[in-house]
C-alpha atoms as a PDB file:
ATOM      1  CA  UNK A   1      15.275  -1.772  24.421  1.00  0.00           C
ATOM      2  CA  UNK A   2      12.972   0.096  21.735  1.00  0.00           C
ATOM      3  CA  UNK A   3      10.507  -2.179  20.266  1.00  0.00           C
ATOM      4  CA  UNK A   4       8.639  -1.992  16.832  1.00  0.00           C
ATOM      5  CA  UNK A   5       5.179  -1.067  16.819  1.00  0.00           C
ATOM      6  CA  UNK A   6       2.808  -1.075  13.267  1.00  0.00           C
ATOM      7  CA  UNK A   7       1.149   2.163  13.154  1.00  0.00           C
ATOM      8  CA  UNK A   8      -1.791   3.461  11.606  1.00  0.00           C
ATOM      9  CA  UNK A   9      -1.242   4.920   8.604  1.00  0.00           C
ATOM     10  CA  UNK A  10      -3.509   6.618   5.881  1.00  0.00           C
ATOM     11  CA  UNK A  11      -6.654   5.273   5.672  1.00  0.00           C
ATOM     12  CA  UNK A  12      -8.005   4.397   2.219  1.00  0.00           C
ATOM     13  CA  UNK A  13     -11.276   2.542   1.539  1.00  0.00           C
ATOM     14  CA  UNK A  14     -11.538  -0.075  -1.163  1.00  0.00           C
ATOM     15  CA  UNK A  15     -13.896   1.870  -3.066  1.00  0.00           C
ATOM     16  CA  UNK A  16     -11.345   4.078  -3.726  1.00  0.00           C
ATOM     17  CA  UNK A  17      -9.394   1.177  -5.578  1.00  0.00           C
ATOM     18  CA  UNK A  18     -10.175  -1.471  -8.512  1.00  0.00           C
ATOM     19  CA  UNK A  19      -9.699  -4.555  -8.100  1.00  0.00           C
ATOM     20  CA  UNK A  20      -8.457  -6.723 -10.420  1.00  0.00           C
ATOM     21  CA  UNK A  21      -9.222 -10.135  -9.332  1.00  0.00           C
ATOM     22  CA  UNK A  22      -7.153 -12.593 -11.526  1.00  0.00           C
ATOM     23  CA  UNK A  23      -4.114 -10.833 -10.078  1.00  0.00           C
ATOM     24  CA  UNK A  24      -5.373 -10.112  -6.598  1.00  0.00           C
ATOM     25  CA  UNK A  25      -4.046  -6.774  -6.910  1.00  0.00           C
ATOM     26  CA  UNK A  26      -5.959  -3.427  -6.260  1.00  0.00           C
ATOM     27  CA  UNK A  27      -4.652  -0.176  -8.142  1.00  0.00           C
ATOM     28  CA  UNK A  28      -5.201   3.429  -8.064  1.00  0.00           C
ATOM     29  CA  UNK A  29      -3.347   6.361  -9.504  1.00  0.00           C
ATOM     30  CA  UNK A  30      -0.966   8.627  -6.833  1.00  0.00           C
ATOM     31  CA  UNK A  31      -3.381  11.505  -7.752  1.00  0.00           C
ATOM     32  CA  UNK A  32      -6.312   9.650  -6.801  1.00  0.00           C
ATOM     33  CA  UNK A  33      -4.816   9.034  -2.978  1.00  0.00           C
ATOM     34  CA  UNK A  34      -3.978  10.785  -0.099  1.00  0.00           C
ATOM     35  CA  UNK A  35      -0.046  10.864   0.807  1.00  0.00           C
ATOM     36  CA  UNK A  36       1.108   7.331   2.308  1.00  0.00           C
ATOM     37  CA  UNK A  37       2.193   8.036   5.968  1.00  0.00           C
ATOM     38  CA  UNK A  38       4.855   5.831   8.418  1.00  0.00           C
ATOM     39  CA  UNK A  39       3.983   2.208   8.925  1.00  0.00           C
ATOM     40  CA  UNK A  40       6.387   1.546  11.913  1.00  0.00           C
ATOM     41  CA  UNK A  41       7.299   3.610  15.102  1.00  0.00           C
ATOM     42  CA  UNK A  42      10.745   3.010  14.867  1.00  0.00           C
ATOM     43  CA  UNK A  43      11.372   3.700  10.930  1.00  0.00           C
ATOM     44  CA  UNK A  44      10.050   5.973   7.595  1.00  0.00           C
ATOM     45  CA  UNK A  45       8.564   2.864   5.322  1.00  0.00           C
ATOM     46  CA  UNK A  46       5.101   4.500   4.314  1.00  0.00           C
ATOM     47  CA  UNK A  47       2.387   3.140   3.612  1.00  0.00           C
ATOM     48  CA  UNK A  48      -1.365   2.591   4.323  1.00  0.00           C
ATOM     49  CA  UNK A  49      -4.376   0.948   5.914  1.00  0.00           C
ATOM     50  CA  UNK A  50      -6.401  -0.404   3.119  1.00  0.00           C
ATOM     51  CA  UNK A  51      -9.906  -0.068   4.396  1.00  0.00           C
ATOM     52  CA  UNK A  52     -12.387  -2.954   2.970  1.00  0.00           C
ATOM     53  CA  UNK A  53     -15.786  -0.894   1.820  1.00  0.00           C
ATOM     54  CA  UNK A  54     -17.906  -4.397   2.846  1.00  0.00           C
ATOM     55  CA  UNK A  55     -16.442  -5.362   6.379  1.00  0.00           C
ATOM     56  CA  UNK A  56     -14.165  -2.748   7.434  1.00  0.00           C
ATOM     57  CA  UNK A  57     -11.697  -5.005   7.493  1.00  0.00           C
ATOM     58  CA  UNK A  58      -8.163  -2.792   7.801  1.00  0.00           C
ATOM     59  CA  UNK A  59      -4.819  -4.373   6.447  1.00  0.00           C
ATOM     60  CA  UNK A  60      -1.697  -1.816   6.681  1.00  0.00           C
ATOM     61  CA  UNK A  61       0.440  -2.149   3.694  1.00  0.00           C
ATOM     62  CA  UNK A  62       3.772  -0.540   3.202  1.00  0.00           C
ATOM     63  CA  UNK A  63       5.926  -0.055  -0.145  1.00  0.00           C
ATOM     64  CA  UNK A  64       7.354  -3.805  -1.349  1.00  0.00           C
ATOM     65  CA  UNK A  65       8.589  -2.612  -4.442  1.00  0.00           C
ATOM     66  CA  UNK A  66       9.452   0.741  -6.981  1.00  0.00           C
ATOM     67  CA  UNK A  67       9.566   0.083 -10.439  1.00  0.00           C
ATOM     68  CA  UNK A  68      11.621   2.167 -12.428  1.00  0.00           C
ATOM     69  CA  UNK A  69      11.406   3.950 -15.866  1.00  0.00           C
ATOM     70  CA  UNK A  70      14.754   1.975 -17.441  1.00  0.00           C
ATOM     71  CA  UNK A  71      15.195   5.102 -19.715  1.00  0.00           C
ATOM     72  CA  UNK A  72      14.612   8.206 -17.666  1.00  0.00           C
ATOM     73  CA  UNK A  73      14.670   6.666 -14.173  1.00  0.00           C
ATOM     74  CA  UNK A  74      11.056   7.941 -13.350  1.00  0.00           C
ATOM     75  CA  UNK A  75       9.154   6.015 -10.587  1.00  0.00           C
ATOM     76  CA  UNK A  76       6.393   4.114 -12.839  1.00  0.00           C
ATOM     77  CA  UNK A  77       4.370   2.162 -10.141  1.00  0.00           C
ATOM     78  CA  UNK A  78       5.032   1.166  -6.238  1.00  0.00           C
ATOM     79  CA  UNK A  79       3.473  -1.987  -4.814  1.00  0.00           C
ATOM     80  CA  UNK A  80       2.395  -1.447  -1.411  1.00  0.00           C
ATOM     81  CA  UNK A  81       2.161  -5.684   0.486  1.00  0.00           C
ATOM     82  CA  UNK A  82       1.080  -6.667   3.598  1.00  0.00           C
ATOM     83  CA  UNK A  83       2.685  -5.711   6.390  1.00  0.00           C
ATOM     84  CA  UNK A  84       1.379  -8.598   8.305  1.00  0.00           C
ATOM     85  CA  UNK A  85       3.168 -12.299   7.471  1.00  0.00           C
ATOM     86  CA  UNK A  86      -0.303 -13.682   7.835  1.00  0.00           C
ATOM     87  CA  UNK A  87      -2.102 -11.169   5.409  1.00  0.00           C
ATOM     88  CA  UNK A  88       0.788 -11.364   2.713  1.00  0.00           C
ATOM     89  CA  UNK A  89      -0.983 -13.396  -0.189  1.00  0.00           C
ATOM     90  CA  UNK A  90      -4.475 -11.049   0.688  1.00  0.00           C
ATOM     91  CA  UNK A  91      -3.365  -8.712  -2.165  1.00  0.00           C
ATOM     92  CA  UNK A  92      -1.213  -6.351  -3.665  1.00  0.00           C
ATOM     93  CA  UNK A  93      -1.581  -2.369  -3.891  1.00  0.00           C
ATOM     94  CA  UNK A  94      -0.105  -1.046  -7.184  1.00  0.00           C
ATOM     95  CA  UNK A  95       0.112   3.121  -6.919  1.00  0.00           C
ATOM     96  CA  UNK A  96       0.645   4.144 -10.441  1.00  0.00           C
ATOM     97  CA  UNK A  97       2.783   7.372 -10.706  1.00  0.00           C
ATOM     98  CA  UNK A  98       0.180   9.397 -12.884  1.00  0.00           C
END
């Protein structure tokens, strides 16, 4: 029996991200990150571990949702959640695809 372990994927510090308090949602552009890496041992989700600049505090998130250009289908943002039940109303990571 194969159980699923939370990895560590790519590390990104808060200061890399702005915060946008009324929403509780940090964004960045995908140009402005390193590539998202696997999340679980056991399956491809990617994601990251958002790094917080003030306690170090590390929260893996892993792609919740991909919104989609109605017109030409293009990939306009992903929101990256909390991987942890616990963590889930923390904050959202929006990736905008710059």
């Amino acid at each position: 029996m194969s159980s699923t372990s939370i990895l560590h994927p790519t590390p990104i510090s808060t200061s890399q991200l702005t915060w946008i308090p009324a929403e509780r949602k940090f964004v960045a552009e995908d140009s402005g990150l390193p590539r998202p890496s696997r999340v679980y041992s056991d399956a491809c989700d990617l994601g990251y571990t958002v790094v917080s600049q003030r306690t170090g505090r590390e929260v893996v998130v892993a792609v919740g949702h991909e919104q989609r250009d109605d017109a030409g289908g293009g990939v306009l943002y992903w929101d990256f959640l909390p991987v942890d039940r616990s963590e889930s109303g923390l904050f959202t990571l929006r990736v905008l695809n710059d």
